[in-house]
C-alpha atoms as a PDB file:
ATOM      1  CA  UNK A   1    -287.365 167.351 154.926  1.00  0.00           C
ATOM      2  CA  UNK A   2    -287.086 169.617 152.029  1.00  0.00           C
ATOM      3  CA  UNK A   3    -288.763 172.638 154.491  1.00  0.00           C
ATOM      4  CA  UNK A   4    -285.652 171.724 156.838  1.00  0.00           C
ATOM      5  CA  UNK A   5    -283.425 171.829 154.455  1.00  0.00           C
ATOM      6  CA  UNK A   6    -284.252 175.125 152.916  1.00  0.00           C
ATOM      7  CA  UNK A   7    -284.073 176.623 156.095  1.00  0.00           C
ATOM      8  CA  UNK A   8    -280.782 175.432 157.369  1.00  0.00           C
ATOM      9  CA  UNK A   9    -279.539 176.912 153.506  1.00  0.00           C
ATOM     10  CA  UNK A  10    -281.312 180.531 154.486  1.00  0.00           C
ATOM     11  CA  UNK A  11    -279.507 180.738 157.541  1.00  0.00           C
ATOM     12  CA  UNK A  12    -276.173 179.983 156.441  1.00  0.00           C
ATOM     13  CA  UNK A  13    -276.776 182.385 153.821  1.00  0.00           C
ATOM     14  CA  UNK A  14    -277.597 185.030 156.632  1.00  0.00           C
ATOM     15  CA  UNK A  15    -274.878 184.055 158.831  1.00  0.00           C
ATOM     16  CA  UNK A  16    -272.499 184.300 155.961  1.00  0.00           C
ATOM     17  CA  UNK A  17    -273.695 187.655 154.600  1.00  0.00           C
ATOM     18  CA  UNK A  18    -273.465 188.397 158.937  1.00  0.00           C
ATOM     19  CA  UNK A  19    -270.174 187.598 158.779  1.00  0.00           C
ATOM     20  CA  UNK A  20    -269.146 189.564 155.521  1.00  0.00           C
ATOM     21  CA  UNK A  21    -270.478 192.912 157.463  1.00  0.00           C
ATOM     22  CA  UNK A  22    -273.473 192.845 155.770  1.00  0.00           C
ATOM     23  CA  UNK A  23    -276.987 193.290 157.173  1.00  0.00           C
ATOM     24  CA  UNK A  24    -279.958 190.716 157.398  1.00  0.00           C
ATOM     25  CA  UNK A  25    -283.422 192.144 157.807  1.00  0.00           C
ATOM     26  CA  UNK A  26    -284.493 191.186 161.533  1.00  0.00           C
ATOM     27  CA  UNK A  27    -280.915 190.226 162.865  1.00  0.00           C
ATOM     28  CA  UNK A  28    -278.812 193.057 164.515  1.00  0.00           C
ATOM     29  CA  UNK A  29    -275.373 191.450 165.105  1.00  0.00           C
ATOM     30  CA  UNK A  30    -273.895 192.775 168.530  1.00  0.00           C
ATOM     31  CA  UNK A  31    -270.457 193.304 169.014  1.00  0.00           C
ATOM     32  CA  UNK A  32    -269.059 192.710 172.469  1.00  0.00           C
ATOM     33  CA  UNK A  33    -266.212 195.042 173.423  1.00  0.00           C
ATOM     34  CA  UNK A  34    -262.886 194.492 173.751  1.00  0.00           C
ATOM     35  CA  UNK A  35    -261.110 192.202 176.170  1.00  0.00           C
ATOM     36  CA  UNK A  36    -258.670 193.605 178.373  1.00  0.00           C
ATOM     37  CA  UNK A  37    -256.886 189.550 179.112  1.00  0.00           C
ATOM     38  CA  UNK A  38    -254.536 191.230 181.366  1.00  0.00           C
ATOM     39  CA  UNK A  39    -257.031 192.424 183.692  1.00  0.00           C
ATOM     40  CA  UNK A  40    -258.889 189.416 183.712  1.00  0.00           C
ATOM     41  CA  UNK A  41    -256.138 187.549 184.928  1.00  0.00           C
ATOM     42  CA  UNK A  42    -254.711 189.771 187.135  1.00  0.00           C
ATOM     43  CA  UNK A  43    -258.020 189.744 188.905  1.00  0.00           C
ATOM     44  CA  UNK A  44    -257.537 186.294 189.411  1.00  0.00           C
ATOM     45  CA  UNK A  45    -254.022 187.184 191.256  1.00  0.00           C
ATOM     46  CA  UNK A  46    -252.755 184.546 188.957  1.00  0.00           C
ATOM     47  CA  UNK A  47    -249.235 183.964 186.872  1.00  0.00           C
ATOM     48  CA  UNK A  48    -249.821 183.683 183.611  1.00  0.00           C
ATOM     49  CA  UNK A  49    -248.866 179.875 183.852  1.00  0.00           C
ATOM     50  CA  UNK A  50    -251.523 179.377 186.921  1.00  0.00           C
ATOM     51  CA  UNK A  51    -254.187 180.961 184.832  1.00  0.00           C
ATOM     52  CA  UNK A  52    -253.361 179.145 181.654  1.00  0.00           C
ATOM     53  CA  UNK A  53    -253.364 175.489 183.247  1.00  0.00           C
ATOM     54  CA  UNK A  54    -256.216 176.755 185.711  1.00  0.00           C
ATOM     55  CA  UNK A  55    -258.634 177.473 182.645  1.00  0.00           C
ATOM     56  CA  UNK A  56    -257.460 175.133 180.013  1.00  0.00           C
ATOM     57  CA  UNK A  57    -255.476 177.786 177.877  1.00  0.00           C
ATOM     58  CA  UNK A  58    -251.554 177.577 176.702  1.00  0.00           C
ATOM     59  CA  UNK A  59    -249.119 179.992 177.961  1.00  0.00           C
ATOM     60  CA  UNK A  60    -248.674 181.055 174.728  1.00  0.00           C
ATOM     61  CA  UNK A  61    -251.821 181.957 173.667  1.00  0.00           C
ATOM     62  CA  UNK A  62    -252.634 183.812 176.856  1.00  0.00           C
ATOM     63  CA  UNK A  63    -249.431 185.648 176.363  1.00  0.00           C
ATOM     64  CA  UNK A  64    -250.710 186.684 172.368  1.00  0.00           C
ATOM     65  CA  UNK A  65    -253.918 187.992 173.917  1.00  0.00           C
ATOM     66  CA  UNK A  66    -252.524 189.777 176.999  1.00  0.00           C
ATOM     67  CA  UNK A  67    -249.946 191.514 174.090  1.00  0.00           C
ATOM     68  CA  UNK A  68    -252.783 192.108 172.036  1.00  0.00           C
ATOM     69  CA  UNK A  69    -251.119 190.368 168.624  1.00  0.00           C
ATOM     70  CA  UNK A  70    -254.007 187.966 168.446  1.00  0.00           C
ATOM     71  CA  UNK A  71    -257.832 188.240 170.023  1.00  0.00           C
ATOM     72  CA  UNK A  72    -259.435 185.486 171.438  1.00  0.00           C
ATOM     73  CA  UNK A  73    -262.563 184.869 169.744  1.00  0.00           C
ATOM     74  CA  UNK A  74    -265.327 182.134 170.060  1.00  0.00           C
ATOM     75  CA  UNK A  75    -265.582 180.017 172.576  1.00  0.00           C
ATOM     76  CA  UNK A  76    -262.472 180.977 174.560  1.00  0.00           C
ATOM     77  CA  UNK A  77    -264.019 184.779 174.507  1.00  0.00           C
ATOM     78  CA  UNK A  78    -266.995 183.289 176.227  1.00  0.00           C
ATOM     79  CA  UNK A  79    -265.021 181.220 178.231  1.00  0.00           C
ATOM     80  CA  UNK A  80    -263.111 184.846 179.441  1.00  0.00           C
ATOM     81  CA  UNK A  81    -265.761 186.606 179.763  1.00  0.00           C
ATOM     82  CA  UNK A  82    -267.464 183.997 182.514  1.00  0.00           C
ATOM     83  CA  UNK A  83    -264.223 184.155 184.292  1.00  0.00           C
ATOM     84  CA  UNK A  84    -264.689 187.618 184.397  1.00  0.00           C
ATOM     85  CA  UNK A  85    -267.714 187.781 185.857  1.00  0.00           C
ATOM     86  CA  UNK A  86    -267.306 184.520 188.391  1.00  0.00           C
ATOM     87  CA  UNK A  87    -263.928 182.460 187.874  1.00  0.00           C
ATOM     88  CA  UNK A  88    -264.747 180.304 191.210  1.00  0.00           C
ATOM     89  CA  UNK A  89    -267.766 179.048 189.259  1.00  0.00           C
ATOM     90  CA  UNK A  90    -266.082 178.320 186.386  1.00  0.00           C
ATOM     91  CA  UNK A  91    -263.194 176.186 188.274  1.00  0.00           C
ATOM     92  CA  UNK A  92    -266.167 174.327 190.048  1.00  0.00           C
ATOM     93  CA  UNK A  93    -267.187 173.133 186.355  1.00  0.00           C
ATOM     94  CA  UNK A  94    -263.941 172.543 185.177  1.00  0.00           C
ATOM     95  CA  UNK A  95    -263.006 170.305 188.744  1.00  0.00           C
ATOM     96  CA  UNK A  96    -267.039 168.300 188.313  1.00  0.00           C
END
């Protein structure tokens, strides 16, 4: 348990120093680039209120990312970038 334990406290540690822009010896962080929102959706030849309701997002915060005053980040970048690539598999998950 303590072995466990130890470990679970290194990698915060790394993930934390990660995080600060710091570097861990055997980890290289990659950055994705920028979303362009805009041209995600307008792939999609959807209104912004199609999109939003289509893929679970509010208006509101699609609007802040299409502007460019916030970024998406986490799991709603992921989420983008898989509608990027194929948005007819993601609706089949989000319909199942």
């Amino acid at each position: 348990m303590a072995k466990a334990k130890n470990k679970m406290v290194e990698g915060a540690r790394q993930a934390l120093a990660i995080a600060r822009g710091g570097k861990v010896k055997g980890f290289r962080v990659h950055e994705p680039k920028d979303l362009d929102v805009r041209a995600i959706r307008a792939a999609t030849k959807l209104s912004q209120a199609q999109f939003a309701s289509r893929f679970g997002f509010s208006v509101r915060t699609l609007q802040e990312w299409e502007q460019r005053r916030e970024v998406a980040t986490g799991a709603a970048r992921a989420l983008l970038r898989v509608i990027a690539h194929d948005p007819a598999a993601v609706e089949r998950a989000l319909v199942s």
